[in-house]
PDB file of N, CA and C in Angstrom:
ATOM      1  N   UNK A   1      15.338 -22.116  16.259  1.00  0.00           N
ATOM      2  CA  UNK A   1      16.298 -23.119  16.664  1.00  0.00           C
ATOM      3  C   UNK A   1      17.702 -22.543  16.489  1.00  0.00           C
ATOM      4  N   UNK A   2      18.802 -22.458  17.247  1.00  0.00           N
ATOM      5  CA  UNK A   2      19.951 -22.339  17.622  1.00  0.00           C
ATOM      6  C   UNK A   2      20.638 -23.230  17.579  1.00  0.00           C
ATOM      7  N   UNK A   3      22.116 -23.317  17.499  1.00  0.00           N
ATOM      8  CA  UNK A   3      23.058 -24.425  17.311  1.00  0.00           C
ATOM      9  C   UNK A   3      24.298 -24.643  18.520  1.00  0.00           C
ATOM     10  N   UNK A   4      24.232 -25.498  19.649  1.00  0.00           N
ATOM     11  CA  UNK A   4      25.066 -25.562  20.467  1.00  0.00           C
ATOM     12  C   UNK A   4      25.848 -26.529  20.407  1.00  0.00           C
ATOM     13  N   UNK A   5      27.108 -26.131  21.087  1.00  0.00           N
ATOM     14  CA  UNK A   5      28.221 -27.072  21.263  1.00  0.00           C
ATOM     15  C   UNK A   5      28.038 -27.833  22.962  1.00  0.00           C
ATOM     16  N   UNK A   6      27.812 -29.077  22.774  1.00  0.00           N
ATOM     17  CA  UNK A   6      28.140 -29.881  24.182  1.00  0.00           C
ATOM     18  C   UNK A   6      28.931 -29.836  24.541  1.00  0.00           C
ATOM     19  N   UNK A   7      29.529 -30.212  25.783  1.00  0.00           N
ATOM     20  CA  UNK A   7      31.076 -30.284  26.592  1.00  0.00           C
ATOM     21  C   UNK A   7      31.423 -31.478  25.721  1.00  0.00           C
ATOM     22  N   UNK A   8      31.172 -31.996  25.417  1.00  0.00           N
ATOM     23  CA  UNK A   8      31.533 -33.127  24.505  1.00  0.00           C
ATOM     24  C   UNK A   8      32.320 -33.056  22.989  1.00  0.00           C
ATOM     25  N   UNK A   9      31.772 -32.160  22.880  1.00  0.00           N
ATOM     26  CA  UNK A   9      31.837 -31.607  21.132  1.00  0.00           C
ATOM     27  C   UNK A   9      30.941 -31.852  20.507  1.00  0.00           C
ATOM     28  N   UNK A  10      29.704 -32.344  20.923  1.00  0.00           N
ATOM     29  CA  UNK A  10      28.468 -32.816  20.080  1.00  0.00           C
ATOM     30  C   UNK A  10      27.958 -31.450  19.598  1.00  0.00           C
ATOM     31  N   UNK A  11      27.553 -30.898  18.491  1.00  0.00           N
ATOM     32  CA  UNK A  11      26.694 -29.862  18.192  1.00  0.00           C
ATOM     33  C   UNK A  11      25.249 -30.691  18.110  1.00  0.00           C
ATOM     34  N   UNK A  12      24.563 -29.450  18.676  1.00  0.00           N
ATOM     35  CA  UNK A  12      22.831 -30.114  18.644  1.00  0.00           C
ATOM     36  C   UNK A  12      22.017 -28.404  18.399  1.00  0.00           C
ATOM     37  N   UNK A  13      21.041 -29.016  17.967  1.00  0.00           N
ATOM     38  CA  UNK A  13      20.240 -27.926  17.818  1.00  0.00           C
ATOM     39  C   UNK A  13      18.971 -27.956  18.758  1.00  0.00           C
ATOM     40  N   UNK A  14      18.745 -26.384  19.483  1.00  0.00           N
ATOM     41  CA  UNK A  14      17.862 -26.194  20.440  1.00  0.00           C
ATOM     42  C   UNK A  14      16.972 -25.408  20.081  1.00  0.00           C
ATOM     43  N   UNK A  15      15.504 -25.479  20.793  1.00  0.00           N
ATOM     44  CA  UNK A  15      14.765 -24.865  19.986  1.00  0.00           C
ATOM     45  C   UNK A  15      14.460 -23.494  21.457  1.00  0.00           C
ATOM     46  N   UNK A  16      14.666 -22.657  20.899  1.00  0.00           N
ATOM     47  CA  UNK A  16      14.480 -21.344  21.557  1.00  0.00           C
ATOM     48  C   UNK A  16      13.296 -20.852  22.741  1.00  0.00           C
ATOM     49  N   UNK A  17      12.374 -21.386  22.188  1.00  0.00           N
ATOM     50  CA  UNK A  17      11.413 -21.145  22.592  1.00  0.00           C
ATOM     51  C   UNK A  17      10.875 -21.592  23.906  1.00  0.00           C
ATOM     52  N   UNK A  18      11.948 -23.126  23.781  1.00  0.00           N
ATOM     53  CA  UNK A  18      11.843 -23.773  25.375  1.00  0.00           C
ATOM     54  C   UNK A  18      12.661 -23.273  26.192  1.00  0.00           C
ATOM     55  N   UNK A  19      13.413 -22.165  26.149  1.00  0.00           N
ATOM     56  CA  UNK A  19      14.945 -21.726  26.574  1.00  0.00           C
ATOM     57  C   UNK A  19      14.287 -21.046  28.062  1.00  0.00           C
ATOM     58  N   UNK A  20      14.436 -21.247  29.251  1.00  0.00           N
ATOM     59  CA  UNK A  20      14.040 -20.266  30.626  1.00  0.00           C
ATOM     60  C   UNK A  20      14.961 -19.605  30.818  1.00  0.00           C
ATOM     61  N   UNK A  21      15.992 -19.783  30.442  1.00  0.00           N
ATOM     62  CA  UNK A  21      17.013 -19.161  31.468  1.00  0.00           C
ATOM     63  C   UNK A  21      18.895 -19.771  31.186  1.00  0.00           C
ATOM     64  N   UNK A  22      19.594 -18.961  30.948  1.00  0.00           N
ATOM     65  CA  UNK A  22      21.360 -19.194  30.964  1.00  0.00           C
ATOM     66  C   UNK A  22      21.604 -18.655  32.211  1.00  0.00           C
ATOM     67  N   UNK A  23      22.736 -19.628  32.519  1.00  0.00           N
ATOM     68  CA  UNK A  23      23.701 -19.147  33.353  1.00  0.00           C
ATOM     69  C   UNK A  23      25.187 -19.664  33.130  1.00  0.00           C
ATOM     70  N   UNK A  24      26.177 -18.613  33.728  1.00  0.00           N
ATOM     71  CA  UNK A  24      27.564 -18.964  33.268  1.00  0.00           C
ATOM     72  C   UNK A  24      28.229 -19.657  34.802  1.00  0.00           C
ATOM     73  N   UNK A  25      28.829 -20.779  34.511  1.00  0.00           N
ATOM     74  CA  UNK A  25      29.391 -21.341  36.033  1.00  0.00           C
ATOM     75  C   UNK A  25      30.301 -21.929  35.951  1.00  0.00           C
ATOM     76  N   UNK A  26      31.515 -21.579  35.423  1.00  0.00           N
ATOM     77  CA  UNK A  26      31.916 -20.988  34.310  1.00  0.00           C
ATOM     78  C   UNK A  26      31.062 -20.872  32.937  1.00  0.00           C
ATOM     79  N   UNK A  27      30.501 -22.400  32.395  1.00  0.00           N
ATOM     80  CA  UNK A  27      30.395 -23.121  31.781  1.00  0.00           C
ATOM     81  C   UNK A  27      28.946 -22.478  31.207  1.00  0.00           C
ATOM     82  N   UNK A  28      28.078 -22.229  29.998  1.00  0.00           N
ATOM     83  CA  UNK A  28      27.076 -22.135  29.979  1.00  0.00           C
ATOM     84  C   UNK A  28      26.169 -23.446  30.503  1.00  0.00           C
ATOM     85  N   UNK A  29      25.383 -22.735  31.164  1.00  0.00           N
ATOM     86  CA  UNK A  29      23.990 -23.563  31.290  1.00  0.00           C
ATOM     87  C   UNK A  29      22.868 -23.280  30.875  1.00  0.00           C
ATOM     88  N   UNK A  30      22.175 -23.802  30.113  1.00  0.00           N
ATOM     89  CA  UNK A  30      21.197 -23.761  29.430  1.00  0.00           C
ATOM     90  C   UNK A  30      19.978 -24.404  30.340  1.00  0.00           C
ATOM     91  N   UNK A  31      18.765 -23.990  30.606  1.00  0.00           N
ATOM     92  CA  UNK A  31      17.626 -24.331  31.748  1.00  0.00           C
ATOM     93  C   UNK A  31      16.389 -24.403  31.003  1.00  0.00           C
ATOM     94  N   UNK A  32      15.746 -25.318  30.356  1.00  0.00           N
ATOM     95  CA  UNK A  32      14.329 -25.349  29.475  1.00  0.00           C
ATOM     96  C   UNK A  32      13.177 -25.239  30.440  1.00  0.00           C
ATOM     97  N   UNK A  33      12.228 -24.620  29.977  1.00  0.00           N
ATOM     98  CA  UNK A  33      11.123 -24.888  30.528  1.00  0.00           C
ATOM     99  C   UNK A  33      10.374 -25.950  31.307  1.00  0.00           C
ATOM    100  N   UNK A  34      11.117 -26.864  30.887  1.00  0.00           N
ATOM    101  CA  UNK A  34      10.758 -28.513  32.059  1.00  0.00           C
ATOM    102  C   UNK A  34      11.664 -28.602  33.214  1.00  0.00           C
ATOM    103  N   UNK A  35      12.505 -27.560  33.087  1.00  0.00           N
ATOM    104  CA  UNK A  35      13.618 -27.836  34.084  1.00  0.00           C
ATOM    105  C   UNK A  35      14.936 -29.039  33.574  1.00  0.00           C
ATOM    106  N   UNK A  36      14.834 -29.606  32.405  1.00  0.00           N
ATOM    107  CA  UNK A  36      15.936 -30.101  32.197  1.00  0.00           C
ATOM    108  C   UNK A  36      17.076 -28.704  31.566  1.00  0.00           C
ATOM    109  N   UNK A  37      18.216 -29.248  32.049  1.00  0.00           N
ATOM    110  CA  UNK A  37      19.603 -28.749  32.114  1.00  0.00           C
ATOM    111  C   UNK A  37      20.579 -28.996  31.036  1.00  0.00           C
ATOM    112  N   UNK A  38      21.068 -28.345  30.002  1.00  0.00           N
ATOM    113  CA  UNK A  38      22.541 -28.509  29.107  1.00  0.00           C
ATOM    114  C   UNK A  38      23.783 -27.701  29.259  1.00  0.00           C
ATOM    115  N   UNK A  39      24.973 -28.216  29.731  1.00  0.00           N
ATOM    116  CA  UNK A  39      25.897 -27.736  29.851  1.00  0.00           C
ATOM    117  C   UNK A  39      26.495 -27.573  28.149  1.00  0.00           C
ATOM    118  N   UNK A  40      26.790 -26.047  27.737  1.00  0.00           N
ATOM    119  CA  UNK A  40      27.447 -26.144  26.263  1.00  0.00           C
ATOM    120  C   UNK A  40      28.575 -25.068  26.613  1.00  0.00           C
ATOM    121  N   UNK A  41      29.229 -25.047  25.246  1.00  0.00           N
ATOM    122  CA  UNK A  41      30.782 -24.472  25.238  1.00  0.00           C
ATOM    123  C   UNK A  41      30.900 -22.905  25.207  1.00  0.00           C
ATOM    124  N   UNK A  42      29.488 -22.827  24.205  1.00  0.00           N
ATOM    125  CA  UNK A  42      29.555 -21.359  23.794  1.00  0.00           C
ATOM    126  C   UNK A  42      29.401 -19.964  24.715  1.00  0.00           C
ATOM    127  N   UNK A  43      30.028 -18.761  24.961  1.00  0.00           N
ATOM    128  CA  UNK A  43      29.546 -18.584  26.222  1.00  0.00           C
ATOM    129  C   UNK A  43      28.383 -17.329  26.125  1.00  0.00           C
ATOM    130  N   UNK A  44      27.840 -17.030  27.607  1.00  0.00           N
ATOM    131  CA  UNK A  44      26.420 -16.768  27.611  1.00  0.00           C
ATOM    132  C   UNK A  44      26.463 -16.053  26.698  1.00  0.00           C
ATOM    133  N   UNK A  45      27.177 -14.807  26.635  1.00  0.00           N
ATOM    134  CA  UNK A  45      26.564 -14.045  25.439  1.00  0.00           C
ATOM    135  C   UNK A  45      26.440 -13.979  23.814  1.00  0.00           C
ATOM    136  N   UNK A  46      27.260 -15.481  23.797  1.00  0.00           N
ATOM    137  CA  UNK A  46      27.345 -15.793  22.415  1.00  0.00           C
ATOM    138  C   UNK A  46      25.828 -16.056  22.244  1.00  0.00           C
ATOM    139  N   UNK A  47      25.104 -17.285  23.182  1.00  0.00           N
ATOM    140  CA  UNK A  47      24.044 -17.477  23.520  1.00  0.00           C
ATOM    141  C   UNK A  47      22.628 -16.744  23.267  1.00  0.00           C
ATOM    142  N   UNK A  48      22.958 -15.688  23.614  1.00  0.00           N
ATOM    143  CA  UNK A  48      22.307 -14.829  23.822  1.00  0.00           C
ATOM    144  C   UNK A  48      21.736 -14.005  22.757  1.00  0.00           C
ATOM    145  N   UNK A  49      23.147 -13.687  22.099  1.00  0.00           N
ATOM    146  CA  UNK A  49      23.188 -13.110  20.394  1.00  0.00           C
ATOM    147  C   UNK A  49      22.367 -14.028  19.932  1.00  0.00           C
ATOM    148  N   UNK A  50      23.082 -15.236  19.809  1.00  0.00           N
ATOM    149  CA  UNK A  50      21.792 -16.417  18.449  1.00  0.00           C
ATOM    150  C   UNK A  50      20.501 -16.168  18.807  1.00  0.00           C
ATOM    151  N   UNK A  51      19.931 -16.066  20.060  1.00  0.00           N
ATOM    152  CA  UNK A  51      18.766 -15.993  20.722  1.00  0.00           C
ATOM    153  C   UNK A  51      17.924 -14.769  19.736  1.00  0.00           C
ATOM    154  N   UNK A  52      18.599 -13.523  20.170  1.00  0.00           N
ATOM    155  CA  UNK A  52      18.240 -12.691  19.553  1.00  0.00           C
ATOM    156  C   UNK A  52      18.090 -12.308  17.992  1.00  0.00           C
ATOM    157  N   UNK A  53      19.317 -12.567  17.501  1.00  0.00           N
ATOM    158  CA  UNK A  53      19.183 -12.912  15.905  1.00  0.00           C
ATOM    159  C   UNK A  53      18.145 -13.588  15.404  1.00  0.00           C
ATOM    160  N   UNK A  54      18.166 -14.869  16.270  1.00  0.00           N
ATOM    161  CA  UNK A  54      16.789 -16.062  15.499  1.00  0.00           C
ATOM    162  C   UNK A  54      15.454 -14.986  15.551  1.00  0.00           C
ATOM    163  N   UNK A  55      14.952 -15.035  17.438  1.00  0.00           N
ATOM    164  CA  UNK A  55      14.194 -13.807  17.300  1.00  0.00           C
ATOM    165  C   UNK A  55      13.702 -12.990  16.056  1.00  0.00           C
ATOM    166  N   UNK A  56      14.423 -12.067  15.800  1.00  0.00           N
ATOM    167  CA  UNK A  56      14.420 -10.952  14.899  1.00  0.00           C
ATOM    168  C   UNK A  56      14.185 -12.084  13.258  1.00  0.00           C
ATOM    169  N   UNK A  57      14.592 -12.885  13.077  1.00  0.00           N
ATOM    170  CA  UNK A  57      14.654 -13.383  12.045  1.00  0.00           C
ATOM    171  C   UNK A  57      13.241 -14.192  11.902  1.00  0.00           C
ATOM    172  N   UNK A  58      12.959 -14.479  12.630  1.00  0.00           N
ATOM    173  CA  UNK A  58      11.642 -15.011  12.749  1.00  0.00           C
ATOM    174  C   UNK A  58      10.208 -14.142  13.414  1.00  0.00           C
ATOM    175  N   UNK A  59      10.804 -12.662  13.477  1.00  0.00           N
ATOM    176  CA  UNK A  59       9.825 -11.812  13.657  1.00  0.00           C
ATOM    177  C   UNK A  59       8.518 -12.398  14.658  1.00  0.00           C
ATOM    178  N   UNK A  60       9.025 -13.187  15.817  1.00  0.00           N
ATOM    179  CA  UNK A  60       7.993 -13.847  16.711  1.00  0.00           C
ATOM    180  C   UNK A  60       7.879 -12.974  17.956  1.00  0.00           C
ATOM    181  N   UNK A  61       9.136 -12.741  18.672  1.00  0.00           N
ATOM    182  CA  UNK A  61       8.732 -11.775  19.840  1.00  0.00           C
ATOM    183  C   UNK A  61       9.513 -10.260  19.634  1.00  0.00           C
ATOM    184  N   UNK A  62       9.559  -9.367  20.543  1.00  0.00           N
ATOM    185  CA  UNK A  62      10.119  -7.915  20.794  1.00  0.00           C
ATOM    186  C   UNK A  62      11.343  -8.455  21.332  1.00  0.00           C
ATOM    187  N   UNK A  63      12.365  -7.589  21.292  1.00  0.00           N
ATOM    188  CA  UNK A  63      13.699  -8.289  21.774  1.00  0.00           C
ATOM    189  C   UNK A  63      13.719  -6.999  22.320  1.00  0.00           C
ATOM    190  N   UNK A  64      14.936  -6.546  23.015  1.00  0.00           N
ATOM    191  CA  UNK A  64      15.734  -5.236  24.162  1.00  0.00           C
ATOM    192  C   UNK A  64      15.484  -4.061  22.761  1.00  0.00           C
ATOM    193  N   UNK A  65      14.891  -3.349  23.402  1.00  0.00           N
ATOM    194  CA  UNK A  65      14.646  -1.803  22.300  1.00  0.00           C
ATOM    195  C   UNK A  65      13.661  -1.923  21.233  1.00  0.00           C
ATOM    196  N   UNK A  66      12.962  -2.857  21.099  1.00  0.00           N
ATOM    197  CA  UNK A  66      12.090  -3.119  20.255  1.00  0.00           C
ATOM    198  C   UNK A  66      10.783  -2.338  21.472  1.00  0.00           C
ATOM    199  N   UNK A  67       9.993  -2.038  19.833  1.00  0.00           N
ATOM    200  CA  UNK A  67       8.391  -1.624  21.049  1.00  0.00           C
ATOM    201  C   UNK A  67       7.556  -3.183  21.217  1.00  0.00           C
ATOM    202  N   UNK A  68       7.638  -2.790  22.525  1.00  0.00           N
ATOM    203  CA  UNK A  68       6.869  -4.035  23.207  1.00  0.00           C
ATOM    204  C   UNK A  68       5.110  -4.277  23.058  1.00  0.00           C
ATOM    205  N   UNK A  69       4.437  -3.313  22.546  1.00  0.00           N
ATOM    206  CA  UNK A  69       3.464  -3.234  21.724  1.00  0.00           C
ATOM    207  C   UNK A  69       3.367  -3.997  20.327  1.00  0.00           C
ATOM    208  N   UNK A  70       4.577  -4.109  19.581  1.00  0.00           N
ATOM    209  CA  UNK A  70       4.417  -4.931  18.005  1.00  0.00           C
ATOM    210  C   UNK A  70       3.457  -6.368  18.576  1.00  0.00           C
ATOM    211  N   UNK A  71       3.021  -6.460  17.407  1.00  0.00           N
ATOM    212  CA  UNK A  71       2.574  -7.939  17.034  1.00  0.00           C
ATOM    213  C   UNK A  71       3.407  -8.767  17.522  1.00  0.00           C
ATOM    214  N   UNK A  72       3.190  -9.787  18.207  1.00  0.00           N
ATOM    215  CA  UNK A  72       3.669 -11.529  18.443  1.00  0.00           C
ATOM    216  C   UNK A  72       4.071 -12.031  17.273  1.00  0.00           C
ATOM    217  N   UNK A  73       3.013 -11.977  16.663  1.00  0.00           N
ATOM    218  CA  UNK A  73       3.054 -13.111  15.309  1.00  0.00           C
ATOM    219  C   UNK A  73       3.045 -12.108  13.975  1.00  0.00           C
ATOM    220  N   UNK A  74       3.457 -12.840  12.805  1.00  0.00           N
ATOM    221  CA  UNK A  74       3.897 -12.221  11.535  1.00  0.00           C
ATOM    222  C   UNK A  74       2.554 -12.027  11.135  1.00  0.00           C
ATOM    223  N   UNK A  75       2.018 -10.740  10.422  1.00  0.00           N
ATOM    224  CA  UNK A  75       0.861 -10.403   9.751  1.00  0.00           C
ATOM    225  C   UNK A  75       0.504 -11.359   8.360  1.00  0.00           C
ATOM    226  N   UNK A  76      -0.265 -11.889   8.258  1.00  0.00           N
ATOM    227  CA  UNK A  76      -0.562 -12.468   6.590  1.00  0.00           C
ATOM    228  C   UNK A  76      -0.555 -10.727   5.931  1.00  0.00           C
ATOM    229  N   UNK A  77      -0.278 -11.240   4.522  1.00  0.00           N
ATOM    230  CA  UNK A  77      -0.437 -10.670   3.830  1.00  0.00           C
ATOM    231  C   UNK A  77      -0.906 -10.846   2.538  1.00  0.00           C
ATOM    232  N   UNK A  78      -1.927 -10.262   1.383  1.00  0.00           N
ATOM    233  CA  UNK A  78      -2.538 -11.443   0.857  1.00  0.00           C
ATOM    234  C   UNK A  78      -2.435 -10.229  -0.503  1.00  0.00           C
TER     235      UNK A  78
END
């Protein structure tokens, strides 16, 4: 989950995973997997960074330069 600013000033938190697709028009647009739409403040590549940070922090997918071979999911360890 990521933290966006609305055109409004509302901060909300989004969960990543539903994320399809940004675009800048100026404005970020944010595009979920259902096809609903959020216009926020931050711009794409700020976007983009949190994306990736969370990513990496949650060790769930390969991000740009990572081997695309790793594990999906975090190994137990016992």
């Amino acid at each position: 989950m990521i933290k966006v600013t609305r055109l409004n000033d509302a901060v909300m938190v989004v969960n990543v995973e539903k994320i399809q697709s940004l675009q800048a028009t100026p404005d970020t647009v944010i595009t979920f997997t259902n096809h609903d739409k959020l216009m926020v403040k931050e711009p794409l590549e700020e976007i983009s960074q949190r994306i990736v940070e969370y990513r990496r922090a949650v060790n769930c997918r390969p991000v740009d330069g990572e081997n695309i071979g790793q594990s999906l999911h975090r190994q137990r360890v016992d």
